[in-house]
Structure formats: structure tokens, C-alpha cells
N, C-alpha and C. Protein backbone atom coordinates (compact mmCIF):
# COMPACT_ATOMS: atom_id res chain seq x y z
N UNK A 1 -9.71 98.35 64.52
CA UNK A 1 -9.06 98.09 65.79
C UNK A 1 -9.91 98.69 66.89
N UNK A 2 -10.15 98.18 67.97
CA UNK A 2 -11.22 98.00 68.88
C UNK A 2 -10.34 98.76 69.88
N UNK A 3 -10.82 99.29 71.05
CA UNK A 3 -10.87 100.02 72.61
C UNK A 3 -9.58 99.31 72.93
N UNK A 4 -9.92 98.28 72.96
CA UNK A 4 -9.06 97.35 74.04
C UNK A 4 -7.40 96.56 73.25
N UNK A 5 -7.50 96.77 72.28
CA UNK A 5 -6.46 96.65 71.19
C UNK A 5 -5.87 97.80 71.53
N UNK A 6 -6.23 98.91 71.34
CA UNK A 6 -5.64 100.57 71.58
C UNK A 6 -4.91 100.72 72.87
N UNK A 7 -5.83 100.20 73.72
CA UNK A 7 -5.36 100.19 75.54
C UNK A 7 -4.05 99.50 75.68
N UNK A 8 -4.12 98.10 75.05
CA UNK A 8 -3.43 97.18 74.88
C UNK A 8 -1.88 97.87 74.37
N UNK A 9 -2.29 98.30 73.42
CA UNK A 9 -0.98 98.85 72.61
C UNK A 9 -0.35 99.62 73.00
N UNK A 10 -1.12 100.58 73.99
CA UNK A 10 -0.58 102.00 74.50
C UNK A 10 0.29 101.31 76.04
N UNK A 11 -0.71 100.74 76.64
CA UNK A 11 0.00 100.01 78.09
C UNK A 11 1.38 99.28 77.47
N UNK A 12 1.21 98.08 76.79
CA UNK A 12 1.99 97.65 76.78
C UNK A 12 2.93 97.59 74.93
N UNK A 13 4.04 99.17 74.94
CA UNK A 13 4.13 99.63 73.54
C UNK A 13 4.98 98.31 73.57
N UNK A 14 5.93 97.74 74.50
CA UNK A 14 6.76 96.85 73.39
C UNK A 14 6.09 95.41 74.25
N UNK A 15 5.66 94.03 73.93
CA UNK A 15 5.46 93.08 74.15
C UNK A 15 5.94 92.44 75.16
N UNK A 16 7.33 92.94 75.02
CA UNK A 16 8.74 91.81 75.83
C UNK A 16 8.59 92.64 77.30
N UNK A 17 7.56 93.91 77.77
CA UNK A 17 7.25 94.14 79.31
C UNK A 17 6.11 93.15 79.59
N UNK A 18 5.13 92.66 78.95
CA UNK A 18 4.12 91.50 79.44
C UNK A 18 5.08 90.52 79.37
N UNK A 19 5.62 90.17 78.45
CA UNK A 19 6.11 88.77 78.67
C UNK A 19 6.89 88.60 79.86
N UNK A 20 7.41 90.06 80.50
CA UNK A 20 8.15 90.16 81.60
C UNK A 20 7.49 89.61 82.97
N UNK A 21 6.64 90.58 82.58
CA UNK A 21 5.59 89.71 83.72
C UNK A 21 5.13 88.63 83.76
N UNK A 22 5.11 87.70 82.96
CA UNK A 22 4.48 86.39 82.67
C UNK A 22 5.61 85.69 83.42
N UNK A 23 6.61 86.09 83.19
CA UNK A 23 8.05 85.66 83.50
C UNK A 23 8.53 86.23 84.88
N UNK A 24 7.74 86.96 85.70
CA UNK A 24 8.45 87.39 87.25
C UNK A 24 8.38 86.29 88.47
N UNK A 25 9.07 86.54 88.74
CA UNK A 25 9.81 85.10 90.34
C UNK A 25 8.64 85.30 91.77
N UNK A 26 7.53 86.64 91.42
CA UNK A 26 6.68 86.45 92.64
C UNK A 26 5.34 85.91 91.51
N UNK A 27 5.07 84.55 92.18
CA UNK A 27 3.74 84.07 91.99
C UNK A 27 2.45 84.94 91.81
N UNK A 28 2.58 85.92 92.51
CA UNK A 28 0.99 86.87 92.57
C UNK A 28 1.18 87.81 91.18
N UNK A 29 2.53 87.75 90.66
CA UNK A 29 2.39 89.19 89.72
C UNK A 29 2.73 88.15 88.46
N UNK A 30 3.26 87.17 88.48
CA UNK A 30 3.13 85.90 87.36
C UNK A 30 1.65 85.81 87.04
N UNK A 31 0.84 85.59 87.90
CA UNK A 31 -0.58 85.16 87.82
C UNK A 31 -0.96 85.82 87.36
N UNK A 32 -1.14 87.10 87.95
CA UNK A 32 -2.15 88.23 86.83
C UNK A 32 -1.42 88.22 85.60
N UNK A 33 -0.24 87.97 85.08
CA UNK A 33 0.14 88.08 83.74
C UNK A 33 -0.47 87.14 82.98
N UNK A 34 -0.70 85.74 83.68
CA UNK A 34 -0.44 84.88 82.94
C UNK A 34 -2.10 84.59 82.77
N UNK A 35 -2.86 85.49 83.83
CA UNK A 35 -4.66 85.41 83.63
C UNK A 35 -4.87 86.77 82.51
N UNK A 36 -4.37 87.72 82.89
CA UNK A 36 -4.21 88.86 81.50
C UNK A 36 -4.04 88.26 79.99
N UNK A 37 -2.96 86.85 79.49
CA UNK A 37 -2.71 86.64 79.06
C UNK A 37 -3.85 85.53 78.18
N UNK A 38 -4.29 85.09 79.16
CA UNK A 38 -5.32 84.19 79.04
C UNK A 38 -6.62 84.51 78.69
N UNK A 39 -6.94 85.86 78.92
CA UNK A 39 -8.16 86.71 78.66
C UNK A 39 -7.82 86.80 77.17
N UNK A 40 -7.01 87.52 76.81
CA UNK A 40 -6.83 87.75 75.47
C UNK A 40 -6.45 86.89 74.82
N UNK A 41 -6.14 85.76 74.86
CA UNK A 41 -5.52 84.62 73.97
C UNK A 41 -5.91 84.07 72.43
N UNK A 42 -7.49 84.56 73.18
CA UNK A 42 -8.43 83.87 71.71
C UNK A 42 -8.67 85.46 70.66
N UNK A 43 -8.03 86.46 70.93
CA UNK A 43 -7.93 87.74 70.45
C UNK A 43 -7.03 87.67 69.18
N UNK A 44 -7.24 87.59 68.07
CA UNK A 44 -6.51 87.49 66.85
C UNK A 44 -5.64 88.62 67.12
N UNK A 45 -5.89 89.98 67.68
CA UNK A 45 -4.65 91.22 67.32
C UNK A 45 -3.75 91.18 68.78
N UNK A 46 -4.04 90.19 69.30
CA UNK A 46 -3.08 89.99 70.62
C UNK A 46 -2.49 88.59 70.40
N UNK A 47 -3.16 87.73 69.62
CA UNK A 47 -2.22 86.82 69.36
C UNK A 47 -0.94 87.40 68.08
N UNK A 48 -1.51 88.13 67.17
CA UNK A 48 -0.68 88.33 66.26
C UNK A 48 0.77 89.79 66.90
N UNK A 49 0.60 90.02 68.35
CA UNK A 49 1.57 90.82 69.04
C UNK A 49 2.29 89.75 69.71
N UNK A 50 1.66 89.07 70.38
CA UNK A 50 2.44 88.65 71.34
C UNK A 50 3.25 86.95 70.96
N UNK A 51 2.22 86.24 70.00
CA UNK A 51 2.66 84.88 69.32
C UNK A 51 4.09 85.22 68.76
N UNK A 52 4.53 86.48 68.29
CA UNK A 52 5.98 86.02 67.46
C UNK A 52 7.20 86.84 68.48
N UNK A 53 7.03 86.91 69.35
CA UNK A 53 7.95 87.28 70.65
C UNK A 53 8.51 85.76 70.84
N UNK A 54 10.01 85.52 70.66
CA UNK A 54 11.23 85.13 70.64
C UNK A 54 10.71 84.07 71.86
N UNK A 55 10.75 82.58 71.62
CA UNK A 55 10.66 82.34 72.97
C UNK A 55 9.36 81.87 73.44
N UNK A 56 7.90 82.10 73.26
CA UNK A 56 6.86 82.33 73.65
C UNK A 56 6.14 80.90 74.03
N UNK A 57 6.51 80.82 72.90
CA UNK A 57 5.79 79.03 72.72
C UNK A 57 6.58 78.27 73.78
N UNK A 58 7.84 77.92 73.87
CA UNK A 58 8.89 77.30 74.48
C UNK A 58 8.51 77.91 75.96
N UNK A 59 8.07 78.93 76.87
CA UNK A 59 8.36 79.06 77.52
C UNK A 59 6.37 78.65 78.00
N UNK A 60 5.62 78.94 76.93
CA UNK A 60 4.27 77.86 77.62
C UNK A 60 4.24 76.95 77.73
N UNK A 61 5.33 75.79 76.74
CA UNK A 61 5.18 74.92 77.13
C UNK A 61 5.81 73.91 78.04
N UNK A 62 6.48 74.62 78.89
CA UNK A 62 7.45 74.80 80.10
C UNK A 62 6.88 74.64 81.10
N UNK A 63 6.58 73.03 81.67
CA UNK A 63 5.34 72.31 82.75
C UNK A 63 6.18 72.84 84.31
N UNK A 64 7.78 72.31 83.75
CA UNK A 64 8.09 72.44 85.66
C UNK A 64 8.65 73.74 86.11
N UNK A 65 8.28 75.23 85.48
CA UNK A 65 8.56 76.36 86.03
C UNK A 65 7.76 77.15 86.92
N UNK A 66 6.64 76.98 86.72
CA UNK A 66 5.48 77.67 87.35
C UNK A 66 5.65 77.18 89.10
N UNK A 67 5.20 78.24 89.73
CA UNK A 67 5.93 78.25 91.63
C UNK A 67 4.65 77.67 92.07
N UNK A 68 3.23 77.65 91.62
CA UNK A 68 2.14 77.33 92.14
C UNK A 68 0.93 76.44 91.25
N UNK A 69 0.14 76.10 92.14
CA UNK A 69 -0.76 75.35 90.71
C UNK A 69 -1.62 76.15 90.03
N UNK A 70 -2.13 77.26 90.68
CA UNK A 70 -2.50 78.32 89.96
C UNK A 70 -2.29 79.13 88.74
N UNK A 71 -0.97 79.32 89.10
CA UNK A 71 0.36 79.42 87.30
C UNK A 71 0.46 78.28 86.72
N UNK A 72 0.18 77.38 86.82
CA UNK A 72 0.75 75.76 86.07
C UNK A 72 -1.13 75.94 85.26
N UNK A 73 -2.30 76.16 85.76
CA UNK A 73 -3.22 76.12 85.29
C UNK A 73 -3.55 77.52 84.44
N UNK A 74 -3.35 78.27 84.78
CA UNK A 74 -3.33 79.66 83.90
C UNK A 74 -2.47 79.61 82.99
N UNK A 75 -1.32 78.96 82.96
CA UNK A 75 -0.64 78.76 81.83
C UNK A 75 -1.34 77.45 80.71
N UNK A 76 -2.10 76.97 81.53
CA UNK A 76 -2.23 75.55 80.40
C UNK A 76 -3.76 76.23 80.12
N UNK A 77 -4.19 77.31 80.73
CA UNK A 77 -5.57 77.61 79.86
C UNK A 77 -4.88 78.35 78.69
N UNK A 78 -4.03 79.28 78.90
CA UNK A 78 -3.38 79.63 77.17
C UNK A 78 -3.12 78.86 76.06
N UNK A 79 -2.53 78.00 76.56
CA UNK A 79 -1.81 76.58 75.57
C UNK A 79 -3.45 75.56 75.08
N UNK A 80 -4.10 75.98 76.18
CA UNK A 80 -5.59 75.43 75.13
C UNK A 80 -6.22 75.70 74.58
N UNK A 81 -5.98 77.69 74.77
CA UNK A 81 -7.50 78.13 73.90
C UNK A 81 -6.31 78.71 72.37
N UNK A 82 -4.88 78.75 72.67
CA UNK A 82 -4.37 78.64 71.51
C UNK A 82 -4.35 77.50 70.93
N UNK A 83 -4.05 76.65 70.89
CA UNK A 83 -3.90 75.09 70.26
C UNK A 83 -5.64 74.53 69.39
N UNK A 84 -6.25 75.62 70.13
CA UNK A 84 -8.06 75.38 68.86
C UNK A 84 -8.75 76.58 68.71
N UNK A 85 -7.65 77.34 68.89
CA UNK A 85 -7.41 79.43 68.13
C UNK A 85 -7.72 78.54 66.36
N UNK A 86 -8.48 78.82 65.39
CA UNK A 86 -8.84 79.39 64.79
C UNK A 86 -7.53 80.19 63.76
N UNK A 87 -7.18 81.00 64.53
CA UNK A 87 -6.36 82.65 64.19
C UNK A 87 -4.99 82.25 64.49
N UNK A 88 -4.57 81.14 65.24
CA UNK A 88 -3.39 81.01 66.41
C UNK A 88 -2.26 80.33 64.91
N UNK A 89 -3.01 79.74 63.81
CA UNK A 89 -1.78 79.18 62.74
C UNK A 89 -1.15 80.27 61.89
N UNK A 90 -2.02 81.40 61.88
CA UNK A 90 -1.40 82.50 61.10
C UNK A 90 -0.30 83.28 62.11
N UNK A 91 -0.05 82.83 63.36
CA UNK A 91 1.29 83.44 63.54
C UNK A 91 2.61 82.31 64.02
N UNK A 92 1.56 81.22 64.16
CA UNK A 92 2.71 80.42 64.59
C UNK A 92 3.13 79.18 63.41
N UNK A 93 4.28 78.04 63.71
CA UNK A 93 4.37 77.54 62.33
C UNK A 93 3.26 76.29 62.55
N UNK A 94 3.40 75.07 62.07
CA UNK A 94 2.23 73.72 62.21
C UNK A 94 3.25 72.75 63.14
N UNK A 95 4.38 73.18 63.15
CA UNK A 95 5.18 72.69 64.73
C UNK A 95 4.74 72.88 65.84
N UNK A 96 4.46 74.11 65.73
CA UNK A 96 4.40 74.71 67.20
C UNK A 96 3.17 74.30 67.41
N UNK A 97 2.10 74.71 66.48
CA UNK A 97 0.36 74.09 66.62
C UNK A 97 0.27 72.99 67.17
N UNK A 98 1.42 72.19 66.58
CA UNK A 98 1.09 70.47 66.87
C UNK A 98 1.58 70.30 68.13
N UNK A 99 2.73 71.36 68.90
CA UNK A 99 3.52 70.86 70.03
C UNK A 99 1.92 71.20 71.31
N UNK A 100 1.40 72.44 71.09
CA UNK A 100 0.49 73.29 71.84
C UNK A 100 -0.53 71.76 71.84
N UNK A 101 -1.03 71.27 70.82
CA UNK A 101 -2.49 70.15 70.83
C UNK A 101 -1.80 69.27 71.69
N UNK A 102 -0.36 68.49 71.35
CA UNK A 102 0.01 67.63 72.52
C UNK A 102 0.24 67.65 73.43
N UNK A 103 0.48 69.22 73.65
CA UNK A 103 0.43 69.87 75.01
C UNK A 103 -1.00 69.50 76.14
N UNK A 104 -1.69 69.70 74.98
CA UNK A 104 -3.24 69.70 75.95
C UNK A 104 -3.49 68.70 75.96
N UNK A 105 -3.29 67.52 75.32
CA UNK A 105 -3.86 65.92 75.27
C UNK A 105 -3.31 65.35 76.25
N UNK A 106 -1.96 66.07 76.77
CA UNK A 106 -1.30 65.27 77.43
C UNK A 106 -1.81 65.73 78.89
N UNK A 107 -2.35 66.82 78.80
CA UNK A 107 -3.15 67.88 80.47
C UNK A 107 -2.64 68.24 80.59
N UNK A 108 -3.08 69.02 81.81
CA UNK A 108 -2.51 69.72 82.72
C UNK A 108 -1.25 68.96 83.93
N UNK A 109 -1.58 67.91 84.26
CA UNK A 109 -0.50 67.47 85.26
C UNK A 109 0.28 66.17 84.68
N UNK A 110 0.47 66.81 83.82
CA UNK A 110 1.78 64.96 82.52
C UNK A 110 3.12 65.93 83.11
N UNK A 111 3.35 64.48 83.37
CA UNK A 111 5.37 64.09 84.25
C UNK A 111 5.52 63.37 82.78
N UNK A 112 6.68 64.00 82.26
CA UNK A 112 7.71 62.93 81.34
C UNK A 112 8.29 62.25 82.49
N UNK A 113 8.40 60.88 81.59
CA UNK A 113 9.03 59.37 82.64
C UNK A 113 10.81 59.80 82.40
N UNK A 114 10.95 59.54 83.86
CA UNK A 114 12.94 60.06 83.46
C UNK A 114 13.25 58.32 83.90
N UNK A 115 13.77 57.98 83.09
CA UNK A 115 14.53 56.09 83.27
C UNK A 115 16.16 56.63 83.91
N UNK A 116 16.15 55.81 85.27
CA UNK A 116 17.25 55.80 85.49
C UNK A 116 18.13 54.59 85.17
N UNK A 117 19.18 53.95 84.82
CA UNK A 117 19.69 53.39 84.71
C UNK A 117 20.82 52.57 85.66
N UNK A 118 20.74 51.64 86.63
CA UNK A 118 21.66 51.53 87.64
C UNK A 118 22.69 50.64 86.84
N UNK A 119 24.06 50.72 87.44
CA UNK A 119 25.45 50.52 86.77
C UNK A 119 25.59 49.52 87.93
N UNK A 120 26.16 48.64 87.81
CA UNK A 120 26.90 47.60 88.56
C UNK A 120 28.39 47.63 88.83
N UNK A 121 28.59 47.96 90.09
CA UNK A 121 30.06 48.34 90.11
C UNK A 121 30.28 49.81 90.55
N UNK A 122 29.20 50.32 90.34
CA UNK A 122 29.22 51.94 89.95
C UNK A 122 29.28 52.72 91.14
């Protein structure tokens, strides 16, 4: 275990305070989480901390939350350098792998089509 694994562990002892931050309502302190997050992504002992936190996957792959395009792109550099991680199947299941690859095929700026339906009479 390396410098920055140690740092890692000591700053942040339980996971669910980064994910906090990944998760805060001001854009500037989202960002550095979510570029912190992104630095280490391709890190086998930071994927194997932070990949099985409750939630994780579901909430990267969560297009219309991010407040800026800055967070919408810092989040989709995670979801890419996990989805051809190497290291990223030993914590997650071949669901989630497969949701992360369609994640990225689909980019960075994919709208699901919402069909409205008009009623006659209605």
C-alpha cells in the first residue's frame, strides 16, 4: 500500500464523507469531489473503497443531477475510465459493468426520448 492509499485512508476513514461531497448542492465543492474522484478512479485500492458504497453506481449514472457542465463531464470521466478499469469487475457485478459501457456509448450529452401521448377529449 502506497503514500497516497495511506493519505487516502487517513483523510477520508469512512467513504460515505467523499461520497458526501460528490453529493453537495454547491457546484464548486461537487467538482473538486467529483475531479478527486476522477483522479483516482483507475486506482484498484480506491476503486475497491469506494465501488461498494451503497448507491455509487446509480448515482454516476445519474445524467440530469449535476448543476453545471463541468459536473455532468467530471462525472462521465469516472463512468469511462471505470467502464475499461481493468480492476473495476472485481468490485462491481457484469450489470453494473455493462450499465457504465452503455453509459459511455451513449456520451456525455444522451437525453432519453420521453413520448408524450395526447388524449382526445382530455
Amino acid at each position: 500500500m502506497g503514500f497516497l492509499s495511506k493519505w487516502f485512508q487517513q483523510s477520508f476513514p469512512k467513504m460515505t464523507t467523499l461520497f458526501a461531497i460528490v453529493q453537495h448542492s454547491f457546484p464548486e465543492i461537487r467538482l473538486s469531489g467529483l475531479n478527486f474522484l476522477s483522479g483516482i478512479a483507475n486506482l484498484e485500492w480506491a476503486q475497491k473503497l469506494y465501488l461498494r458504497l451503497p448507491g455509487v453506481v446509480e448515482f454516476l449514472l445519474q445524467r440530469n443531477i449535476e448543476p453545471n457542465k463541468e459536473c455532468r463531464m467530471a462525472k462521465f470521466k469516472i463512468v469511462t475510465i471505470l467502464a475499461k478499469s481493468p480492476t473495476a469487475f472485481k468490485y462491481l457485478t457484469a450489470e453494473d459493468i455493462g450499465r457504465l459501457k452503455i453509459h459511455v456509448d451513449q456520451g456525455l450529452n444522451y437525453l432519453e426520448a420521453q413520448t408524450i401521448v395526447a388524449v382526445e377529449g382530455a
